[in-house]
N, C-alpha and C. Protein backbone atom coordinates (compact mmCIF):
# COMPACT_ATOMS: atom_id res chain seq x y z
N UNK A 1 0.84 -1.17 0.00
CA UNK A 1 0.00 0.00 0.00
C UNK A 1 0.89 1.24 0.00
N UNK A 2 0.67 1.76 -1.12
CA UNK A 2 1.59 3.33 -0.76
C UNK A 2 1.41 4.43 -0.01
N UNK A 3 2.43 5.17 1.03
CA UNK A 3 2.46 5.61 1.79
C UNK A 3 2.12 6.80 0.98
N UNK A 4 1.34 7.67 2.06
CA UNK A 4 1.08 9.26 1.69
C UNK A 4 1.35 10.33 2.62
N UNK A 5 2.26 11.22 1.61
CA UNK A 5 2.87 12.33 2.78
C UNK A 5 1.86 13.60 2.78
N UNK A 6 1.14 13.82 4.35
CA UNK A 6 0.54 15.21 4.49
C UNK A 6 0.91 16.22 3.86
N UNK A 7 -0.04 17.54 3.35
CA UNK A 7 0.48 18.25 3.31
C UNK A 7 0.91 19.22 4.13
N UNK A 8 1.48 20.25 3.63
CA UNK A 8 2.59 21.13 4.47
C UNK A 8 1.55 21.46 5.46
N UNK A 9 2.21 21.83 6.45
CA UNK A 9 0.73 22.27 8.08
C UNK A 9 0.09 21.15 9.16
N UNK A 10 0.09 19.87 8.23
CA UNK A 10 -0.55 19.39 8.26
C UNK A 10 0.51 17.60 9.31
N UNK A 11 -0.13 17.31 9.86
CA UNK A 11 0.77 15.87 10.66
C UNK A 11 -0.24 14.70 10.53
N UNK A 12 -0.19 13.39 10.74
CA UNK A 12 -0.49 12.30 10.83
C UNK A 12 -0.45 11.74 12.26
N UNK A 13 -1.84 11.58 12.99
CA UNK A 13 -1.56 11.84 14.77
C UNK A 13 -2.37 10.34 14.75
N UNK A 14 -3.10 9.64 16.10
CA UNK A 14 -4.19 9.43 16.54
C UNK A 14 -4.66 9.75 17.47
N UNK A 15 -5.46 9.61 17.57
CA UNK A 15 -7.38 9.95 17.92
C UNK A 15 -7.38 8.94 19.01
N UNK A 16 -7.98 9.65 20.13
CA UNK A 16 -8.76 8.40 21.21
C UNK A 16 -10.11 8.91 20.50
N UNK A 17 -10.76 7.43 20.61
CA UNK A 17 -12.35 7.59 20.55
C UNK A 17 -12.53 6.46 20.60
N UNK A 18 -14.04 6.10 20.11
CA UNK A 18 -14.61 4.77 20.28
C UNK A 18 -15.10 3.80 19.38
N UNK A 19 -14.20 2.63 19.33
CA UNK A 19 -14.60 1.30 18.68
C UNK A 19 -15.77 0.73 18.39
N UNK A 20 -16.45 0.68 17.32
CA UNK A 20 -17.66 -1.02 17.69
C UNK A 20 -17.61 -1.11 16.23
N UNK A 21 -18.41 -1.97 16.17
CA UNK A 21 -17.75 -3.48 14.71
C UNK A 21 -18.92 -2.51 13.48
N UNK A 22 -18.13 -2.89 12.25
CA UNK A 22 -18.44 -1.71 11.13
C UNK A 22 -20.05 -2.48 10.60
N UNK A 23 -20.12 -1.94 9.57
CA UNK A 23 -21.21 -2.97 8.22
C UNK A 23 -20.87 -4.08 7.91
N UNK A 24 -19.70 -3.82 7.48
CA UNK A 24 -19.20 -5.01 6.53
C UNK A 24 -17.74 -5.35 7.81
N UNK A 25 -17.06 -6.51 7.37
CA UNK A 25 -15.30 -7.23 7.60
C UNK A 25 -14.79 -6.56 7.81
N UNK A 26 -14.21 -5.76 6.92
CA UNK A 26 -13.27 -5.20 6.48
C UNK A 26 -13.15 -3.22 7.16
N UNK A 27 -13.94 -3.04 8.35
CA UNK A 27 -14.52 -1.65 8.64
C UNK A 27 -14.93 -1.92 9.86
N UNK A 28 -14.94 -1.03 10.90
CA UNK A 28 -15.08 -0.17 11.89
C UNK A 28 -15.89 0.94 12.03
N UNK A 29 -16.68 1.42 12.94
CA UNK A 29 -17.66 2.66 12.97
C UNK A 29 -16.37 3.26 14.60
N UNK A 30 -16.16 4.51 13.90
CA UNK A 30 -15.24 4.98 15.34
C UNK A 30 -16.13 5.96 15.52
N UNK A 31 -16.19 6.86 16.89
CA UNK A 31 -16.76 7.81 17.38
C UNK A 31 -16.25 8.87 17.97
N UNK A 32 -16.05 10.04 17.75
CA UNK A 32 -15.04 10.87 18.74
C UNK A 32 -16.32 12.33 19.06
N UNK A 33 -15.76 12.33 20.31
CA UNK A 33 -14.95 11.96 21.44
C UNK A 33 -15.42 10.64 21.89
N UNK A 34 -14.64 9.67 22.46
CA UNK A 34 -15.36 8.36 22.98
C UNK A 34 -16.24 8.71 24.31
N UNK A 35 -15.78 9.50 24.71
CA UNK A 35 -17.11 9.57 26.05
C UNK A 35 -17.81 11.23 25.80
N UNK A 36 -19.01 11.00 26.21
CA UNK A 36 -19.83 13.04 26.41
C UNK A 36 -20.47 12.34 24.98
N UNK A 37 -20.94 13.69 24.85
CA UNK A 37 -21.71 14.46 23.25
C UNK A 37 -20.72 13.98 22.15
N UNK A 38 -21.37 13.07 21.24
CA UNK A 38 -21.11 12.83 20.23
C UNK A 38 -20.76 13.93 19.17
N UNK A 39 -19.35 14.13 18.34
CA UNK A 39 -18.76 15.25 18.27
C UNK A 39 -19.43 14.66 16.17
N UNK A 40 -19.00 13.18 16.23
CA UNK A 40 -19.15 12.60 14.76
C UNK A 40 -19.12 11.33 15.30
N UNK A 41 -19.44 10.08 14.47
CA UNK A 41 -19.06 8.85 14.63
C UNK A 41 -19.06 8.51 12.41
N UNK A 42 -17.95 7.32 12.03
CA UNK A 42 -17.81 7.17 10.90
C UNK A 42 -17.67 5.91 11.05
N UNK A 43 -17.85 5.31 9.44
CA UNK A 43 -16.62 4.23 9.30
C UNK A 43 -15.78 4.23 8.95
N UNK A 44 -14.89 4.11 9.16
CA UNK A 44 -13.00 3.57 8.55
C UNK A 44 -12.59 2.30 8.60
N UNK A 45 -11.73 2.05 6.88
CA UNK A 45 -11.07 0.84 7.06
C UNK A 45 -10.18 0.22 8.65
N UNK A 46 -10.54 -0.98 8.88
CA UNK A 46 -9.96 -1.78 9.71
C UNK A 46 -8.71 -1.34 9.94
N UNK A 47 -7.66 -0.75 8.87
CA UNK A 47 -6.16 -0.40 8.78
C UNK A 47 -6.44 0.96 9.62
N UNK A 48 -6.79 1.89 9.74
CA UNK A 48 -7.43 3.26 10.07
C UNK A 48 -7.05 3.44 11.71
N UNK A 49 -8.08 2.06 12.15
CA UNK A 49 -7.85 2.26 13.53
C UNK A 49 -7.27 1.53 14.33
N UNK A 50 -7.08 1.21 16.19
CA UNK A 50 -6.90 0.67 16.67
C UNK A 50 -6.99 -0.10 17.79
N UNK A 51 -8.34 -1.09 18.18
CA UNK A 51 -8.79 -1.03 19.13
C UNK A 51 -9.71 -2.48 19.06
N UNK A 52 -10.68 -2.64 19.97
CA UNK A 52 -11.62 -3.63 19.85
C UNK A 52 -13.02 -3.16 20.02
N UNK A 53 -13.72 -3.01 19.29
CA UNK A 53 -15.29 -2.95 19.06
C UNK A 53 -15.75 -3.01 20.66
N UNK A 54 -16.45 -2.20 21.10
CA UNK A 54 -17.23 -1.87 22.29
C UNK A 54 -16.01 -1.08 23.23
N UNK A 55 -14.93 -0.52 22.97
CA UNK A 55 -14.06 -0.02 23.76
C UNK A 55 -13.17 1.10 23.22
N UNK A 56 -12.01 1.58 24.08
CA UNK A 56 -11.77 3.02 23.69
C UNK A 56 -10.87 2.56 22.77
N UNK A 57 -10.39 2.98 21.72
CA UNK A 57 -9.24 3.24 20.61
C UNK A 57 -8.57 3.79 20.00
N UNK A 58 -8.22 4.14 19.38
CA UNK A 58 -7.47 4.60 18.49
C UNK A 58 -7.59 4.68 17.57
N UNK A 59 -8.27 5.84 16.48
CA UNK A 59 -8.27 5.77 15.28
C UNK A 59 -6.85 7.46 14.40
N UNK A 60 -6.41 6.87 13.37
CA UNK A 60 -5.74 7.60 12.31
C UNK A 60 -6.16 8.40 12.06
N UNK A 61 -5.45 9.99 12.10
CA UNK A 61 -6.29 11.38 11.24
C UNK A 61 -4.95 12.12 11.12
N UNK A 62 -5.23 12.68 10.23
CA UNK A 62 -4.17 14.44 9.65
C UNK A 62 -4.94 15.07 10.36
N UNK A 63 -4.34 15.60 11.14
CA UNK A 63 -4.36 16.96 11.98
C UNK A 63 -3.47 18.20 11.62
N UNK A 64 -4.83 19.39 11.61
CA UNK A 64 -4.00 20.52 11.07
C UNK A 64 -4.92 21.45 11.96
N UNK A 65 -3.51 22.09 12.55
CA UNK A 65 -4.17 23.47 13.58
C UNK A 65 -3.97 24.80 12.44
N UNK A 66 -4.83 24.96 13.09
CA UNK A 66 -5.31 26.33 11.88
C UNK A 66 -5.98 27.49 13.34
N UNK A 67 -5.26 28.64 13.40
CA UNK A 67 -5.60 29.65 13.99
C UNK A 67 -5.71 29.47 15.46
N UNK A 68 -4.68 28.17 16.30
CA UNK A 68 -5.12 28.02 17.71
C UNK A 68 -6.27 27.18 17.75
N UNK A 69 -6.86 26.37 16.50
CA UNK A 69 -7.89 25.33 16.75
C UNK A 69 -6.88 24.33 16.10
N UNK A 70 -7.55 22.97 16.76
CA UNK A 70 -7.25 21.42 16.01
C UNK A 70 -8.21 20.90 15.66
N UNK A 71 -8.06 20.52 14.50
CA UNK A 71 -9.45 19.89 13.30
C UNK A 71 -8.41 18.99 12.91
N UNK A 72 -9.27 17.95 12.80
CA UNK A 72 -9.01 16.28 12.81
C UNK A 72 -9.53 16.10 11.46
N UNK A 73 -8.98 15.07 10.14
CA UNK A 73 -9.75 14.89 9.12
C UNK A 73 -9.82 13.42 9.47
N UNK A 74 -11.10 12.95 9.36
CA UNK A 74 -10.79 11.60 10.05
C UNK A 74 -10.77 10.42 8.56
N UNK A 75 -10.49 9.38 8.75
CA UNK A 75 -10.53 9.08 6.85
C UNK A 75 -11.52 7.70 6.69
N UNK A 76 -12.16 8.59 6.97
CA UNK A 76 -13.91 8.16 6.43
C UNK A 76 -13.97 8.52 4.80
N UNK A 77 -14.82 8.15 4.00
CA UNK A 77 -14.93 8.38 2.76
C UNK A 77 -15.33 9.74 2.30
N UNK A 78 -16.02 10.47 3.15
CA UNK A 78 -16.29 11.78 3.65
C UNK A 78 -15.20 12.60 3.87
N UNK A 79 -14.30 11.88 4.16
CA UNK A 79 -13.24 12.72 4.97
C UNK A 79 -13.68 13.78 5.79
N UNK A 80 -14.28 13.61 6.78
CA UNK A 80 -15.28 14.44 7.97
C UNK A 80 -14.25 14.80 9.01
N UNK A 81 -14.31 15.91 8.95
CA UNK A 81 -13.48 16.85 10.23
C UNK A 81 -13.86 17.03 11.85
N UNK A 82 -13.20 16.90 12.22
CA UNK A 82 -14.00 17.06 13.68
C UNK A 82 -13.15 17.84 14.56
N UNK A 83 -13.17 18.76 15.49
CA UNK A 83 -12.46 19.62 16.42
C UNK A 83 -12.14 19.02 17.57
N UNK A 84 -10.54 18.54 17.26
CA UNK A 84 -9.74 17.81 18.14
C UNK A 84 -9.37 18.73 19.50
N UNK A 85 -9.32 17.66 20.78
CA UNK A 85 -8.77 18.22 22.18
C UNK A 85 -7.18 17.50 21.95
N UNK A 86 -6.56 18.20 22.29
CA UNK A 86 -4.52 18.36 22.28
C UNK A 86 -4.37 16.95 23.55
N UNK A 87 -5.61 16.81 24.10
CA UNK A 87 -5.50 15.32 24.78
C UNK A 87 -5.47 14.04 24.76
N UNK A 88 -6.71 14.22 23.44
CA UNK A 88 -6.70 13.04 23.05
C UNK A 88 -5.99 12.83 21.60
N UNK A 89 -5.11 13.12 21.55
CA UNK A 89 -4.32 12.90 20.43
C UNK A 89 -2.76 12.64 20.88
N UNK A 90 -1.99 11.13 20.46
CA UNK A 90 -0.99 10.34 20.65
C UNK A 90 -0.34 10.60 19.16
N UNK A 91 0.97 9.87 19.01
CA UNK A 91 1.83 9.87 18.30
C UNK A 91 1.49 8.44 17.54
């Protein structure tokens, strides 16, 4: 699978949020933030995230702070953004 470099601004982080089992095999429905008010929930390929269905995880996003905010692109087919906390985001 070929690797893809962000663009400039822009980093490759993860996401705490929340696991449970997708539509199909091959997919995941993640949710962020995993606990409170539902901020978004998606699906992403199985490769995407990291975790076990009914629990907290780890999912993949480009993160780009723009103006003192963090917006998350999460890689849903949508590519749906969501306004990241500087907490829940790991290396």
């Amino acid at each position: 699978m070929p690797t893809m470099t962000p663009p400039a601004g822009t980093e490759v982080r993860w996401l705490a949020c929340r696991i449970d089992k997708g539509m199909f095999d091959d997919e995941l429905a993640v949710t962020y933030p995993a606990e409170g008010e539902r901020q978004k929930s998606v699906f992403v390929s199985n490769s995407a995230a990291q975790g076990q269905p009914g629990q907290t995880g780890k999912v993949r996003i480009t993160l780009i702070r723009q103006n003192g905010t963090l917006f998350g692109v999460l890689p849903s087919s949508n590519q749906d953004i969501v306004t990241v906390r500087e907490a829940d985001l790991t290396t």
